[in-house]
N, C-alpha and C. Protein backbone atom coordinates (compact mmCIF):
# COMPACT_ATOMS: atom_id res chain seq x y z
N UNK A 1 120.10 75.68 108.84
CA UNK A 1 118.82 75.72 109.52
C UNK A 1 117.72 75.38 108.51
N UNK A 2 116.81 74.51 108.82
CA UNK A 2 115.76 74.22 108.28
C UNK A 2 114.62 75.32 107.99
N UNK A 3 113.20 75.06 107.58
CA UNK A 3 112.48 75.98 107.14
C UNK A 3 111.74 75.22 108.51
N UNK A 4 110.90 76.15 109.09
CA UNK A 4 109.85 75.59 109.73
C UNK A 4 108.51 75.81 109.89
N UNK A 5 108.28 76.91 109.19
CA UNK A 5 107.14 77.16 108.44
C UNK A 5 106.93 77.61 107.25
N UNK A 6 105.60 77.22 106.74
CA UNK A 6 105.14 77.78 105.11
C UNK A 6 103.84 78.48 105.25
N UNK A 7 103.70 79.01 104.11
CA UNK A 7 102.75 80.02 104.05
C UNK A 7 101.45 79.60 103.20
N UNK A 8 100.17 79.50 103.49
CA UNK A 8 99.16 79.11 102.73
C UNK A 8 98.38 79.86 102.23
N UNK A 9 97.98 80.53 101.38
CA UNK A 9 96.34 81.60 101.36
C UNK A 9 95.37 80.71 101.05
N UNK A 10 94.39 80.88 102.08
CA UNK A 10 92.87 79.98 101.38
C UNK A 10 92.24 80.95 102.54
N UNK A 11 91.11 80.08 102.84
CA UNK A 11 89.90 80.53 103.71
C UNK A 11 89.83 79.68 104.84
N UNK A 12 89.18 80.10 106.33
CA UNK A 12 89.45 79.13 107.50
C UNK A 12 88.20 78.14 107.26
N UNK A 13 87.24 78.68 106.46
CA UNK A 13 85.79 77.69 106.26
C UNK A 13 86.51 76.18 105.76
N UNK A 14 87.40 76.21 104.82
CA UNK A 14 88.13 74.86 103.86
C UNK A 14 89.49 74.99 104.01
N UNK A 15 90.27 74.23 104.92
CA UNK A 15 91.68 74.08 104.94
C UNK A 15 92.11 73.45 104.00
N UNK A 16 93.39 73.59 103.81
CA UNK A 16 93.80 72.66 102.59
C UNK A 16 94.46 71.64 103.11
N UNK A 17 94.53 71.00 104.10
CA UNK A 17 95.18 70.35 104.86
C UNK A 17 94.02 68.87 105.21
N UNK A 18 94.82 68.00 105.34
CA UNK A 18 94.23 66.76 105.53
C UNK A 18 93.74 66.49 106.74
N UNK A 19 93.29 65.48 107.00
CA UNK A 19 92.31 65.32 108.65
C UNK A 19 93.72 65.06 109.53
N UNK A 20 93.86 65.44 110.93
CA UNK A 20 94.47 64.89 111.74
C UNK A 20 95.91 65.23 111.30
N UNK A 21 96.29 66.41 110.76
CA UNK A 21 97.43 66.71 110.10
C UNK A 21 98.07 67.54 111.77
N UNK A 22 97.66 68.40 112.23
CA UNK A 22 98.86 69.41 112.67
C UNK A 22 98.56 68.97 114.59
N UNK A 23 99.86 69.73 115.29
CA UNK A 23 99.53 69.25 116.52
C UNK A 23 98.80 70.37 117.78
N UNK A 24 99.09 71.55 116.62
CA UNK A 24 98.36 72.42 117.36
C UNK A 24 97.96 73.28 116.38
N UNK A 25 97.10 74.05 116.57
CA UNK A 25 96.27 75.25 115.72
C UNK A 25 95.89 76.48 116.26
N UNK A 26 96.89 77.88 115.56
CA UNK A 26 96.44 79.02 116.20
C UNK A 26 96.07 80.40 115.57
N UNK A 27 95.33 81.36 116.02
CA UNK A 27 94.88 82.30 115.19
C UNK A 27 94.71 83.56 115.95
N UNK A 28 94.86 84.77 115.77
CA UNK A 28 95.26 85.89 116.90
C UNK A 28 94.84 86.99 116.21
N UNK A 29 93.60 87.50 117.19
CA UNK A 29 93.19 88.48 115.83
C UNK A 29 92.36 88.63 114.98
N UNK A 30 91.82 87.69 114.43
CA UNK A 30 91.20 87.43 113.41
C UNK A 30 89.78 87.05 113.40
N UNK A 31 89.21 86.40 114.79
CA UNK A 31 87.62 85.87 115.13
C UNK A 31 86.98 86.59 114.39
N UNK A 32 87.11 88.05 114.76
CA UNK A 32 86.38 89.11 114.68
C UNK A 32 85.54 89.58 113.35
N UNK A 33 86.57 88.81 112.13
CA UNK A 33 86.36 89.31 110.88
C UNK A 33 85.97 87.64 110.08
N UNK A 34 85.71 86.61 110.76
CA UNK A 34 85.30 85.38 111.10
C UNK A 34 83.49 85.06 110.13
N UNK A 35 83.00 84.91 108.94
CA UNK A 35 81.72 85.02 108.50
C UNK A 35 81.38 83.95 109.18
N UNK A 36 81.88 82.98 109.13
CA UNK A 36 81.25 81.51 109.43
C UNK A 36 81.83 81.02 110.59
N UNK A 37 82.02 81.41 111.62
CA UNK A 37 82.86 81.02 112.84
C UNK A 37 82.72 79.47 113.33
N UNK A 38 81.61 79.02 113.11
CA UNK A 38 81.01 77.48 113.30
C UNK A 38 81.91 76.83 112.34
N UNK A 39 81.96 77.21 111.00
CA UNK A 39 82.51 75.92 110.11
C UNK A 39 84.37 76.28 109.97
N UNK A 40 84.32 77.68 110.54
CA UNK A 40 86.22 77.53 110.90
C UNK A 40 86.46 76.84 112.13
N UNK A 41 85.87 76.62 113.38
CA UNK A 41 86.04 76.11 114.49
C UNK A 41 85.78 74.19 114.32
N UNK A 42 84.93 74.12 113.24
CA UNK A 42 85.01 72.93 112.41
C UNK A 42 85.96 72.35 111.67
N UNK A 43 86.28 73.09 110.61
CA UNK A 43 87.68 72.95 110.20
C UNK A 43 88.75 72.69 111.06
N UNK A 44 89.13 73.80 112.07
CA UNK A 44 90.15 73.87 112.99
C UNK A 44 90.36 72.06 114.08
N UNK A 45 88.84 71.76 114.19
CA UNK A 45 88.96 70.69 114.57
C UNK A 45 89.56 69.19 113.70
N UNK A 46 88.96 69.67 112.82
CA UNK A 46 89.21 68.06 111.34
C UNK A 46 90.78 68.27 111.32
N UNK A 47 91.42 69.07 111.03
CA UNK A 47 92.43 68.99 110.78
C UNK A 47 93.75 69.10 112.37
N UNK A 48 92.90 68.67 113.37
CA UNK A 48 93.93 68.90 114.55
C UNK A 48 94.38 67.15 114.84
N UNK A 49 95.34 66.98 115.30
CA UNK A 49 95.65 65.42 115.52
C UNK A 49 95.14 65.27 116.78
N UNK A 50 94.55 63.68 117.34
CA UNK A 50 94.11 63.69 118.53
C UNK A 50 95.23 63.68 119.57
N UNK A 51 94.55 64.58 120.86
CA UNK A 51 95.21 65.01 121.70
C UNK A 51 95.89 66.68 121.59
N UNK A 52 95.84 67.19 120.12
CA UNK A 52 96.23 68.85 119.41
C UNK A 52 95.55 69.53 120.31
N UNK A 53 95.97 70.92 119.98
CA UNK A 53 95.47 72.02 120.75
C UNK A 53 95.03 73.02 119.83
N UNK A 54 93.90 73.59 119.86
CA UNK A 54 94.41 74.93 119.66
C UNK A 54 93.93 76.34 120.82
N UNK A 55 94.71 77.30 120.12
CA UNK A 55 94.36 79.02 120.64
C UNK A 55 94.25 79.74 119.97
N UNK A 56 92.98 79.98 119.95
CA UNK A 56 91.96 81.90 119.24
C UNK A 56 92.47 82.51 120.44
N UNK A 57 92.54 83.43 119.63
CA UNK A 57 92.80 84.99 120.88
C UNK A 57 92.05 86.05 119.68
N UNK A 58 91.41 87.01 120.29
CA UNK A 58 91.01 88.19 119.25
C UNK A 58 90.27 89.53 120.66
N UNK A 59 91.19 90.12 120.57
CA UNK A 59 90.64 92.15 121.43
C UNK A 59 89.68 92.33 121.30
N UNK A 60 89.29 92.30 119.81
CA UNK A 60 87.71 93.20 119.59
C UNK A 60 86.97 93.02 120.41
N UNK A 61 86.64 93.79 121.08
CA UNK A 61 85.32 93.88 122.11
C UNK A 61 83.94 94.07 121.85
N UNK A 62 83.54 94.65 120.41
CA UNK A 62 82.18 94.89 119.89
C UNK A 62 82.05 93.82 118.98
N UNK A 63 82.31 92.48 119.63
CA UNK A 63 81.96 91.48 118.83
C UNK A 63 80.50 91.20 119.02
N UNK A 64 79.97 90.50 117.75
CA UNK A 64 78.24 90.38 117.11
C UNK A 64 77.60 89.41 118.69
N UNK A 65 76.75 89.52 119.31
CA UNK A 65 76.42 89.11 120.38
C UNK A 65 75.85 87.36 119.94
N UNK A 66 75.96 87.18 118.60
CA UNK A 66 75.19 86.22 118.20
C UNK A 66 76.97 85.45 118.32
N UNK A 67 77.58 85.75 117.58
CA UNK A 67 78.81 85.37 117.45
C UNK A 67 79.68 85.07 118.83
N UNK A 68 79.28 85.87 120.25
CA UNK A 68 79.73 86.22 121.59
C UNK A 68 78.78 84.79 122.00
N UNK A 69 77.90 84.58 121.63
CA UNK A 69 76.86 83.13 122.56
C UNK A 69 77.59 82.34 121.78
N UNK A 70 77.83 82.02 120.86
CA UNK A 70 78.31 81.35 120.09
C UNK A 70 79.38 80.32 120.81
N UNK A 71 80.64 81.00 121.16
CA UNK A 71 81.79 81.14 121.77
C UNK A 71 81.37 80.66 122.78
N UNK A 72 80.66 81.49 123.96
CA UNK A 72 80.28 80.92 125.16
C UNK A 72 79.67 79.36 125.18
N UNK A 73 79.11 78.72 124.41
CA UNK A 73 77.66 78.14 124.46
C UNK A 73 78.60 77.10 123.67
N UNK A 74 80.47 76.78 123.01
CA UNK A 74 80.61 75.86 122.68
C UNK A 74 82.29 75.57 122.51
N UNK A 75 82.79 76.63 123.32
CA UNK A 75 83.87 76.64 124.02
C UNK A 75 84.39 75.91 125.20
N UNK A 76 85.12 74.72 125.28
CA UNK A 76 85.43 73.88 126.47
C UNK A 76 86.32 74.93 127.15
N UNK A 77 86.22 74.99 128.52
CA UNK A 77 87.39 75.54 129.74
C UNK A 77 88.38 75.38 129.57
N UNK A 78 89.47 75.81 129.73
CA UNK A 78 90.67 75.08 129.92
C UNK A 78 91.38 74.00 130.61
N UNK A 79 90.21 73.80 131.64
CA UNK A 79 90.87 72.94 132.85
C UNK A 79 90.61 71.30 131.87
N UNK A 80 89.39 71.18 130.79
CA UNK A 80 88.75 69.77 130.14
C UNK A 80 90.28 69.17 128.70
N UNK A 81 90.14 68.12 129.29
CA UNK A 81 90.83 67.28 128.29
C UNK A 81 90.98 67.76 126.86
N UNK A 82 91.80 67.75 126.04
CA UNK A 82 92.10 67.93 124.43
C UNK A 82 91.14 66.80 124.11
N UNK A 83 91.27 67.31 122.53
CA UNK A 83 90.27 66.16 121.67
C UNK A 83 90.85 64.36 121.62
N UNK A 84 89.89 64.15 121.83
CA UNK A 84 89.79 62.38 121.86
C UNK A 84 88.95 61.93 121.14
N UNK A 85 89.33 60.71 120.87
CA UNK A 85 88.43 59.98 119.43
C UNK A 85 87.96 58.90 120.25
């Protein structure tokens, strides 16, 4: 059996990963504790291949209301197309 994943430590602000590298991108948990949520949701994008996906999921419910518009105000639906170039 092959390996099929590896393990990275860095920060979500600077991936270490090249543009257009992975086919999907996911994170569970974690928004919450998120400083720069704009330039990880940035990142998350540079490095997705066109047509990739990804899924945030995170419980916390006393999330920063600035951080809650945030989300709302630049979050596509689910029903809208993946990324296209």
């Amino acid at each position: 059996m092959s390996e099929r994943a590896t393990y990275f430590a860095g920060k979500a602000q600077s991936l270490p990963f090249s543009d257009g590298k992975f086919d999907g991108v996911f994170s569970n948990g974690s928004l919450h504790e998120w400083t720069e949520p704009e330039r990880v949701f940035n990142e998350v994008y540079r490095v997705l291949k066109v047509g990739g996906h990804f899924c945030i999921t995170d419980l916390r419910r006393d999330m920063n209301l600035i951080v809650r518009w945030f989300l709302k105000a630049n979050i596509r639906p689910h029903c809208c197309p993946a990324k296209t170039v």
